[in-house]
Protein backbone atom coordinates (compact mmCIF):
# COMPACT_ATOMS: atom_id res chain seq x y z
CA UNK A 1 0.00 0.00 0.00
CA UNK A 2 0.71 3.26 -1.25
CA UNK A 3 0.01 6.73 0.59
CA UNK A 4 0.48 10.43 -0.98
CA UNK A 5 2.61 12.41 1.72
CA UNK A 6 0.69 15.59 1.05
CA UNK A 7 -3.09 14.98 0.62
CA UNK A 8 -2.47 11.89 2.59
CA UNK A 9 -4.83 9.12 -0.19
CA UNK A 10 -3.84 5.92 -0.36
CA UNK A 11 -3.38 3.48 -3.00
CA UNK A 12 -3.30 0.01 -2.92
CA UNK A 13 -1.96 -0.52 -6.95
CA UNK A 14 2.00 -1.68 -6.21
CA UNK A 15 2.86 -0.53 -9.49
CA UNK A 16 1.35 3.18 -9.34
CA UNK A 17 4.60 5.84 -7.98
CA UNK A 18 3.39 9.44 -8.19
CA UNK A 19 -0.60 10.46 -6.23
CA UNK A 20 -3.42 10.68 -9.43
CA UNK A 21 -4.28 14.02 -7.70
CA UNK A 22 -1.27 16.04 -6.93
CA UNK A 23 1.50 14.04 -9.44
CA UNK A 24 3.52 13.95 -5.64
CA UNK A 25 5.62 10.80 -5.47
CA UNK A 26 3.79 8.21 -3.41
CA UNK A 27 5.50 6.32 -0.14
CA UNK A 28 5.05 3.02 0.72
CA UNK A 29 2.70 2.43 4.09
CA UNK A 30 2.87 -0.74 6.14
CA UNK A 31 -1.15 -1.82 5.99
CA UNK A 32 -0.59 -2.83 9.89
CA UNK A 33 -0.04 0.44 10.74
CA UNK A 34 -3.06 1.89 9.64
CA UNK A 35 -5.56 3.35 12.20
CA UNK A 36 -9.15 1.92 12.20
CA UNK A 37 -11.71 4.06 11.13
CA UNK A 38 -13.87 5.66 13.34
CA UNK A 39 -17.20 8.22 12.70
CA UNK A 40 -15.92 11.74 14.55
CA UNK A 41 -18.91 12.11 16.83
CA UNK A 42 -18.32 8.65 18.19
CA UNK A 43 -18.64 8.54 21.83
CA UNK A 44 -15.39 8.08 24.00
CA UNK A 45 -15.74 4.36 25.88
CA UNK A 46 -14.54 6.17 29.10
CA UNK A 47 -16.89 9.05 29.31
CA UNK A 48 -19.79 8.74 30.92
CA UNK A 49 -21.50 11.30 28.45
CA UNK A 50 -20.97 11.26 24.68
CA UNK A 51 -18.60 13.99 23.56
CA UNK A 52 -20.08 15.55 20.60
CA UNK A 53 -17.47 16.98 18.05
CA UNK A 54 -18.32 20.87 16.32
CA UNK A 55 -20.36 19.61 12.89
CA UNK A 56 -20.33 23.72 12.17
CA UNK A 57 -17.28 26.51 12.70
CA UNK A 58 -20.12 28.33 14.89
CA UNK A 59 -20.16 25.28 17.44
CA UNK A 60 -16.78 25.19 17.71
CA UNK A 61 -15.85 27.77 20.76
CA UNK A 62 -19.10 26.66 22.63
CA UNK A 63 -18.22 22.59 22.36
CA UNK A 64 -14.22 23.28 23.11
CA UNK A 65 -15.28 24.95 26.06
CA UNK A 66 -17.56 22.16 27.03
CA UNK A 67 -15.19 19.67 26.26
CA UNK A 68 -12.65 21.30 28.42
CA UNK A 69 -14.67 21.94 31.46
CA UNK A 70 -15.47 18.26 31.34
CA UNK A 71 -12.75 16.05 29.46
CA UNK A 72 -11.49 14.27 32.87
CA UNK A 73 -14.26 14.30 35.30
CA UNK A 74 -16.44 11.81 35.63
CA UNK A 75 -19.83 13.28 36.36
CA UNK A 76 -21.86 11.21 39.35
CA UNK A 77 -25.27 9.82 38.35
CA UNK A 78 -27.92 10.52 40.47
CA UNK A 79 -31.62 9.18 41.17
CA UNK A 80 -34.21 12.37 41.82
CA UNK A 81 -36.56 10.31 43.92
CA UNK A 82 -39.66 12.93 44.99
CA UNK A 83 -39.31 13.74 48.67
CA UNK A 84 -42.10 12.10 51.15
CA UNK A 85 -44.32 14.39 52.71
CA UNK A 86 -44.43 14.39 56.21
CA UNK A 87 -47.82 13.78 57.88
CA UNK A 88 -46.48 15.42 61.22
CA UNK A 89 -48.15 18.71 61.31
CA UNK A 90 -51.04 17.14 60.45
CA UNK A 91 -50.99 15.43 64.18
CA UNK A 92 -50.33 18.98 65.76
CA UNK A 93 -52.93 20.57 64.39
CA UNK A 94 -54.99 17.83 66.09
CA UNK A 95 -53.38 18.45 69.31
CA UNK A 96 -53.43 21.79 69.43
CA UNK A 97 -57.63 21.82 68.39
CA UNK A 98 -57.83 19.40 71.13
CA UNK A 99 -56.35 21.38 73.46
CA UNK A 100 -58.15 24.52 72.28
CA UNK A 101 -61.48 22.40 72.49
CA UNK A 102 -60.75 21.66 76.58
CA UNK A 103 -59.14 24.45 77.54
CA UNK A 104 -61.25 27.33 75.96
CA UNK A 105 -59.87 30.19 73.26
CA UNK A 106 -59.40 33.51 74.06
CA UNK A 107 -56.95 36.36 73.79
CA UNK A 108 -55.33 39.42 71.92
CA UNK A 109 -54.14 39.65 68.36
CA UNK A 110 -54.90 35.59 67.84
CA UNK A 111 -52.92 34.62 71.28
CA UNK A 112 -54.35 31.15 72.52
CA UNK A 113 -55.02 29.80 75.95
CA UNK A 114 -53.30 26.59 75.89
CA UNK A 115 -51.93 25.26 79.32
CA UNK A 116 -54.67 25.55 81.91
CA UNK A 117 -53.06 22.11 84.45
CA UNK A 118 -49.47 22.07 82.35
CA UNK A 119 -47.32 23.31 85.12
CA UNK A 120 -49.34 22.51 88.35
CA UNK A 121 -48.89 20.26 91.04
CA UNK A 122 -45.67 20.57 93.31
CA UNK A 123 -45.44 18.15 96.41
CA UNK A 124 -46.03 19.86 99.36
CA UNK A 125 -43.21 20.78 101.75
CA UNK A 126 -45.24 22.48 104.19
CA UNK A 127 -48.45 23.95 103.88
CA UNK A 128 -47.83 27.54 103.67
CA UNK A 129 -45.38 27.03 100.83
CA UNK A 130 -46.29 24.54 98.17
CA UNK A 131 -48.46 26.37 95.27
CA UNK A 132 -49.51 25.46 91.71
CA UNK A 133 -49.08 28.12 88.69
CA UNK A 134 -50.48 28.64 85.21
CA UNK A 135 -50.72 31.36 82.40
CA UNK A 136 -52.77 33.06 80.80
CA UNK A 137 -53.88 35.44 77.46
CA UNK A 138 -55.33 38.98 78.42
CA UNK A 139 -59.21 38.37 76.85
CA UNK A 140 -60.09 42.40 76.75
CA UNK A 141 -62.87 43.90 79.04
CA UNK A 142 -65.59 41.85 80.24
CA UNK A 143 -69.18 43.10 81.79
CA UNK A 144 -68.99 43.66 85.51
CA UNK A 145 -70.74 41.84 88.01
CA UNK A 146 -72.30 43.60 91.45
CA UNK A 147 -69.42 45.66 92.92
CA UNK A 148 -69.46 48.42 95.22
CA UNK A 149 -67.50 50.96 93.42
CA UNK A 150 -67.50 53.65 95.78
CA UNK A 151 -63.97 55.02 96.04
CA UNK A 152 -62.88 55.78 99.11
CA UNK A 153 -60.11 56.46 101.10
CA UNK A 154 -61.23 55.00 104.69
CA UNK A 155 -58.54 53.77 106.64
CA UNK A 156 -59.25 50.82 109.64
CA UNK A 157 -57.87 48.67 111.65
CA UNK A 158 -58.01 44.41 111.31
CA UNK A 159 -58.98 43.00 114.41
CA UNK A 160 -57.42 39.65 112.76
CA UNK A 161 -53.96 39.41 114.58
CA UNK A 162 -53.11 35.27 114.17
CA UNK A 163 -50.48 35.89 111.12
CA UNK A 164 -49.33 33.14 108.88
CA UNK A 165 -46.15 34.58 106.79
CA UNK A 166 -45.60 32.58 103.41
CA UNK A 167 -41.88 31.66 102.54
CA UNK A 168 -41.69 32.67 98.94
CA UNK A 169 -38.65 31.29 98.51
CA UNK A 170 -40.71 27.96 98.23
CA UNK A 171 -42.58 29.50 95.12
CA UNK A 172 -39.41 29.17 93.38
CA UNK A 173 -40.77 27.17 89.76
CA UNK A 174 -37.58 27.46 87.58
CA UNK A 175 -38.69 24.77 85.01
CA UNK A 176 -41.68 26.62 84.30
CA UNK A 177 -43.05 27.02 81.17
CA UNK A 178 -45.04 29.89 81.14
CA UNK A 179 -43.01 32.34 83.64
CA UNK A 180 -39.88 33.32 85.38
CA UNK A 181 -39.08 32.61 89.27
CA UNK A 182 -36.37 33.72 91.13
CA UNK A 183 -35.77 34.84 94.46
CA UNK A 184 -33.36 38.11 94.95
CA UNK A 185 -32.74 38.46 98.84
CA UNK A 186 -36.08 38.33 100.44
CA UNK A 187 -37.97 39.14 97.21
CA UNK A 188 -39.88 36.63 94.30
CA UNK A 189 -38.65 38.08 91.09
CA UNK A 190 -42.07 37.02 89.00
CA UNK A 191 -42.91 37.38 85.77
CA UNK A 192 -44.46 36.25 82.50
CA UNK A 193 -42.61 35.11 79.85
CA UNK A 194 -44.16 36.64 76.89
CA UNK A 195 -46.01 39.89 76.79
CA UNK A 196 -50.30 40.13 76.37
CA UNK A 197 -49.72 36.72 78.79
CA UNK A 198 -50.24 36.57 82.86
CA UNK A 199 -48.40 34.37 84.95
CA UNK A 200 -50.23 33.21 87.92
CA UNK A 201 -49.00 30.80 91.15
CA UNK A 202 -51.43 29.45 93.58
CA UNK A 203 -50.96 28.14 97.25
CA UNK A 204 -51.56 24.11 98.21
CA UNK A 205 -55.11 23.38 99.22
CA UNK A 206 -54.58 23.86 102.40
CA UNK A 207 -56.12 25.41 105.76
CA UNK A 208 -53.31 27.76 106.42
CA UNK A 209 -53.31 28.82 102.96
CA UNK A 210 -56.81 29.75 102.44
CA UNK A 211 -58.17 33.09 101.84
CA UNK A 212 -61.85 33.07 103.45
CA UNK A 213 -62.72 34.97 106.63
CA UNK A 214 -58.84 36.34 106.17
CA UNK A 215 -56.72 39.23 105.51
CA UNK A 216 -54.36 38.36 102.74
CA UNK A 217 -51.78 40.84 101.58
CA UNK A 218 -48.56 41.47 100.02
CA UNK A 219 -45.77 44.12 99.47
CA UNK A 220 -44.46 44.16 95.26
CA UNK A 221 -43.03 47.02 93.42
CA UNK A 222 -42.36 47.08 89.56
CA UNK A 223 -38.66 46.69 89.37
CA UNK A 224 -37.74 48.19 86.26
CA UNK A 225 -41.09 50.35 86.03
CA UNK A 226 -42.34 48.72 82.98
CA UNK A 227 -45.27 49.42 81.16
CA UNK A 228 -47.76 46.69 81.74
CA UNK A 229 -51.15 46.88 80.44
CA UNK A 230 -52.81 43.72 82.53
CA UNK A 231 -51.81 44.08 86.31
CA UNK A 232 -49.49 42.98 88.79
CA UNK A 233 -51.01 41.98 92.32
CA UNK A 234 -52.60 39.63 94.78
CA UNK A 235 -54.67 36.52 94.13
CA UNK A 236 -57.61 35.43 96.35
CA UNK A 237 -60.49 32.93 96.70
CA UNK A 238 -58.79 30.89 93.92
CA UNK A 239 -58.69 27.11 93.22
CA UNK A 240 -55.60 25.22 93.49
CA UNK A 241 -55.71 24.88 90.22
CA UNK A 242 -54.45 28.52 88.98
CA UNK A 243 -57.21 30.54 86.77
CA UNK A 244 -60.47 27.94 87.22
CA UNK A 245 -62.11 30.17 89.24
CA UNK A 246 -60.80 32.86 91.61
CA UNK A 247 -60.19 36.53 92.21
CA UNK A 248 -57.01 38.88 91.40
CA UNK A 249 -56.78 42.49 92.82
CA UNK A 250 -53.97 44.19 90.36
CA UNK A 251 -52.36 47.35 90.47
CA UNK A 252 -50.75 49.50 87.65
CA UNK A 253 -47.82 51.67 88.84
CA UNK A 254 -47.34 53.38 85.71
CA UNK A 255 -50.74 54.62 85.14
CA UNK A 256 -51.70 55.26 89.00
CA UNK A 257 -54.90 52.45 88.66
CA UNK A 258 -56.20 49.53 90.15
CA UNK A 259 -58.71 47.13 89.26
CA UNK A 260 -60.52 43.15 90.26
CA UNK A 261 -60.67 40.40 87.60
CA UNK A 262 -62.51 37.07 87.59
CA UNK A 263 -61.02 34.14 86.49
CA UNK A 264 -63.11 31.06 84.40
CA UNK A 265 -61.18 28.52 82.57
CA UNK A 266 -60.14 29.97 79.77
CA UNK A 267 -61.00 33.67 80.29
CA UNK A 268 -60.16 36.42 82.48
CA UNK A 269 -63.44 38.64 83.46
CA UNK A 270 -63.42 42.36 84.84
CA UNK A 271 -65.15 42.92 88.11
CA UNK A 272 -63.85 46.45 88.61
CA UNK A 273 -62.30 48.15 85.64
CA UNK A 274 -59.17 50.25 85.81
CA UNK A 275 -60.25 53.21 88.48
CA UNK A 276 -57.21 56.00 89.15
CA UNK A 277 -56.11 55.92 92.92
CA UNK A 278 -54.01 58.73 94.69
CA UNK A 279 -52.98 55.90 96.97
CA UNK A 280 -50.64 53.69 94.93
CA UNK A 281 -47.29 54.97 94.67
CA UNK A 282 -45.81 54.93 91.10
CA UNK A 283 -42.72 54.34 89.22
CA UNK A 284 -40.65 51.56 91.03
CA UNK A 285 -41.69 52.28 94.98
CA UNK A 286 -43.60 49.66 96.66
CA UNK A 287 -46.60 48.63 97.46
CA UNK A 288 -48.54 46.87 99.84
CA UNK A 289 -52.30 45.74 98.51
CA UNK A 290 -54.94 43.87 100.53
CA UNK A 291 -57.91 42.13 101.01
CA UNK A 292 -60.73 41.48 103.69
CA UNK A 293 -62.86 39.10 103.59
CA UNK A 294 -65.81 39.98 105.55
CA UNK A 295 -69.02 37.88 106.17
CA UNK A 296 -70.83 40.65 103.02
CA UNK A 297 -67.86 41.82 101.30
CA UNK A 298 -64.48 42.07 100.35
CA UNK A 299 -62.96 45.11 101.46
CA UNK A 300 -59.78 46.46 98.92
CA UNK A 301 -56.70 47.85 100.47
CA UNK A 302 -53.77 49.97 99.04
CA UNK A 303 -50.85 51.20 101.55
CA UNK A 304 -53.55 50.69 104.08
CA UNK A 305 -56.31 53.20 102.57
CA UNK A 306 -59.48 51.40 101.62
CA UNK A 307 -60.20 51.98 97.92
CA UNK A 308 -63.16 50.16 96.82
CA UNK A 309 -65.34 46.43 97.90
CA UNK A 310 -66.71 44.00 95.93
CA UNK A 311 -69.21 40.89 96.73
CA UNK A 312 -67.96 36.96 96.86
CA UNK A 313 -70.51 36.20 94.09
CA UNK A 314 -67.45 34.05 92.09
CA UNK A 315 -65.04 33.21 94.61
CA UNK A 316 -64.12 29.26 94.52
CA UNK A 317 -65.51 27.73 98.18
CA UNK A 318 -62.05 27.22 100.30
CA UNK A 319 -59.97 29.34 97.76
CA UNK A 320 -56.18 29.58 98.71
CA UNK A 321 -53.49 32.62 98.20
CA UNK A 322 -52.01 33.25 94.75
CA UNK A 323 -49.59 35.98 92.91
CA UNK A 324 -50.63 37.09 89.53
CA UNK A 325 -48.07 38.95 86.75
CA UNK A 326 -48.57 40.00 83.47
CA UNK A 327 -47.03 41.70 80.60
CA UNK A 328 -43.49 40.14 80.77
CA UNK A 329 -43.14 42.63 83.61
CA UNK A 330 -40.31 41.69 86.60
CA UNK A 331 -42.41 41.98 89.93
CA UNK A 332 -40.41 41.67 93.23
CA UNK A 333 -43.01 40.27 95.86
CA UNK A 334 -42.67 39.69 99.22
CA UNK A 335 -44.24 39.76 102.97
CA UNK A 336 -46.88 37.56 101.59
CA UNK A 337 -48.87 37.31 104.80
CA UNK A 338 -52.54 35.89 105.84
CA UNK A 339 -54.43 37.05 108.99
CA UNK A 340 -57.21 34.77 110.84
């Protein structure tokens, strides 16, 4: 076999010397060393993707560059299997509903009452300092029920003078869900945890605690004379169980105002609405709020001036002691004290 050196035919006559096309003088070509023939756009056997060759001068820059971005790395194959969808929020909506079902709805700017025995139930250690707690949602302004609004400023005396002080240092709930517990020298550092939401702690069922035929009160101040639009103050005639049924007389340093709420599961009820007092001191000072319980009434105190009464028409039969915060605000109680 022949082959022209410059347009690179071959022939296979033995006896033809110079190339038919160019007259150039033809060289003989061992046959063995011939390549095979391949087609151009033949894929490489060691690339995973065929490597198409430029048919066009156009294709050319686009294919080089692909060819060069790719020519030794093996691209990974991969299975795109869809994702499962999980079916778990479809059990917490059930939950939830469940819990909103038992528990009752209520609240500001869609806030739901969801824990009513979640943090409850302490052993006791003695009886005047085991107590339950529980949160709530603020649920706006409710229709009174039968007060005695007059607004007074009386002053008296408690003929009452068997005194059972409560160690709040007992109250102490640090794994508590809804609020914060500490105890700063002889103070209960108490608040909620989130703001629009009361934090409430109730006293054991038990005879020293209870709040009938008793003076009950307490000395707090705002510590850091926060705004807080639900209350701070004492709780009285309450269940165990915190915010069944019971009564809270709150203060409001920052605005100069008092005022009584009623608890039912689920909702928080006004009995006296916010009234303006000369006799709570504002900003951070303290104050000392209580309550009588008389065989018609329930005498209010603040710093010892009489400010208003209210009948036991909601009062839960053998209610206990209780603290109530709201608003995220830091309250410092202490001097919890009940007279009998």
């Amino acid at each position: 076999m022949k082959i022209c050196p410059k347009c690179q035919k071959t022939y296979t006559d033995a006896n033809l010397n110079f190339c038919l096309d160019d007259g150039t003088v033809l060289n003989a070509v061992a046959e063995q060393a011939m390549p095979e023939t391949i087609l151009l756009n033949q894929a490489r056997p060691t690339d995973p993707q065929p490597q198409q060759f430029p048919t066009t001068p156009q294709q050319l820059p686009q294919q080089l560059q692909q060819q060069q971005a790719g020519w030794n790395t093996a691209q990974p194959q991969y299975s795109m299997q869809p994702k499962k969808s999980s079916k778990t929020w479809v059990w917490v909506l059930l939950v939830v509903g469940g819990l909103i079902l038992l528990c009752g709805g209520g609240g500001l700017a869609g806030l739901i009452y969801l824990g009513t025995q979640a943090d409850k139930g302490l052993t006791n250690v003695n009886s005047s300092s085991s107590k339950n707690s529980n949160s709530g949602p603020f649920s706006g302004n409710k229709s009174n029920t039968s007060t005695n609004n007059s607004n007074t400023t009386a002053t008296s005396s408690s003929s009452r003078t068997s005194v059972n002080k409560l160690d709040l240092s007992e109250w102490v709930r640090p794994n508590s869900l809804y609020g914060n517990t500490s105890m700063e020298g002889d103070e209960l550092m108490m608040s909620s945890k989130q703001k629009k939401f009361y934090y409430v702690l109730a006293a054991t069922d038990e005879a020293p605690n209870k709040t009938e035929k008793s003076d009950v009160s307490v000395t707090m101040r705002n510590v850091d004379n926060a705004d807080s639009s639900l209350g701070y103050g004492l709780v009285f005639h309450s269940n165990p169980t915190p915010l069944q049924k019971g009564y809270a007389f709150l203060i409001n340093t920052k605005t100069q105002k008092y005022s009584v709420v009623n608890h039912v599961p689920g909702d928080e009820k006004k009995v006296i609405a916010w009234t303006k007092s000369d006799a709570i001191n504002m900003g951070s000072a303290e104050n000392t709020i209580e309550i009588r319980d008389l065989d018609d009434k329930i005498e209010l105190y603040i710093n010892g001036k009489m400010v208003n009464s209210i009948k036991n028409v909601h009062g839960y039969a053998g209610g206990v002691v209780g603290l109530y915060s709201g608003d995220a605000v830091k309250i410092a109680f202490k001097d919890l004290t009940i007279k009998k």
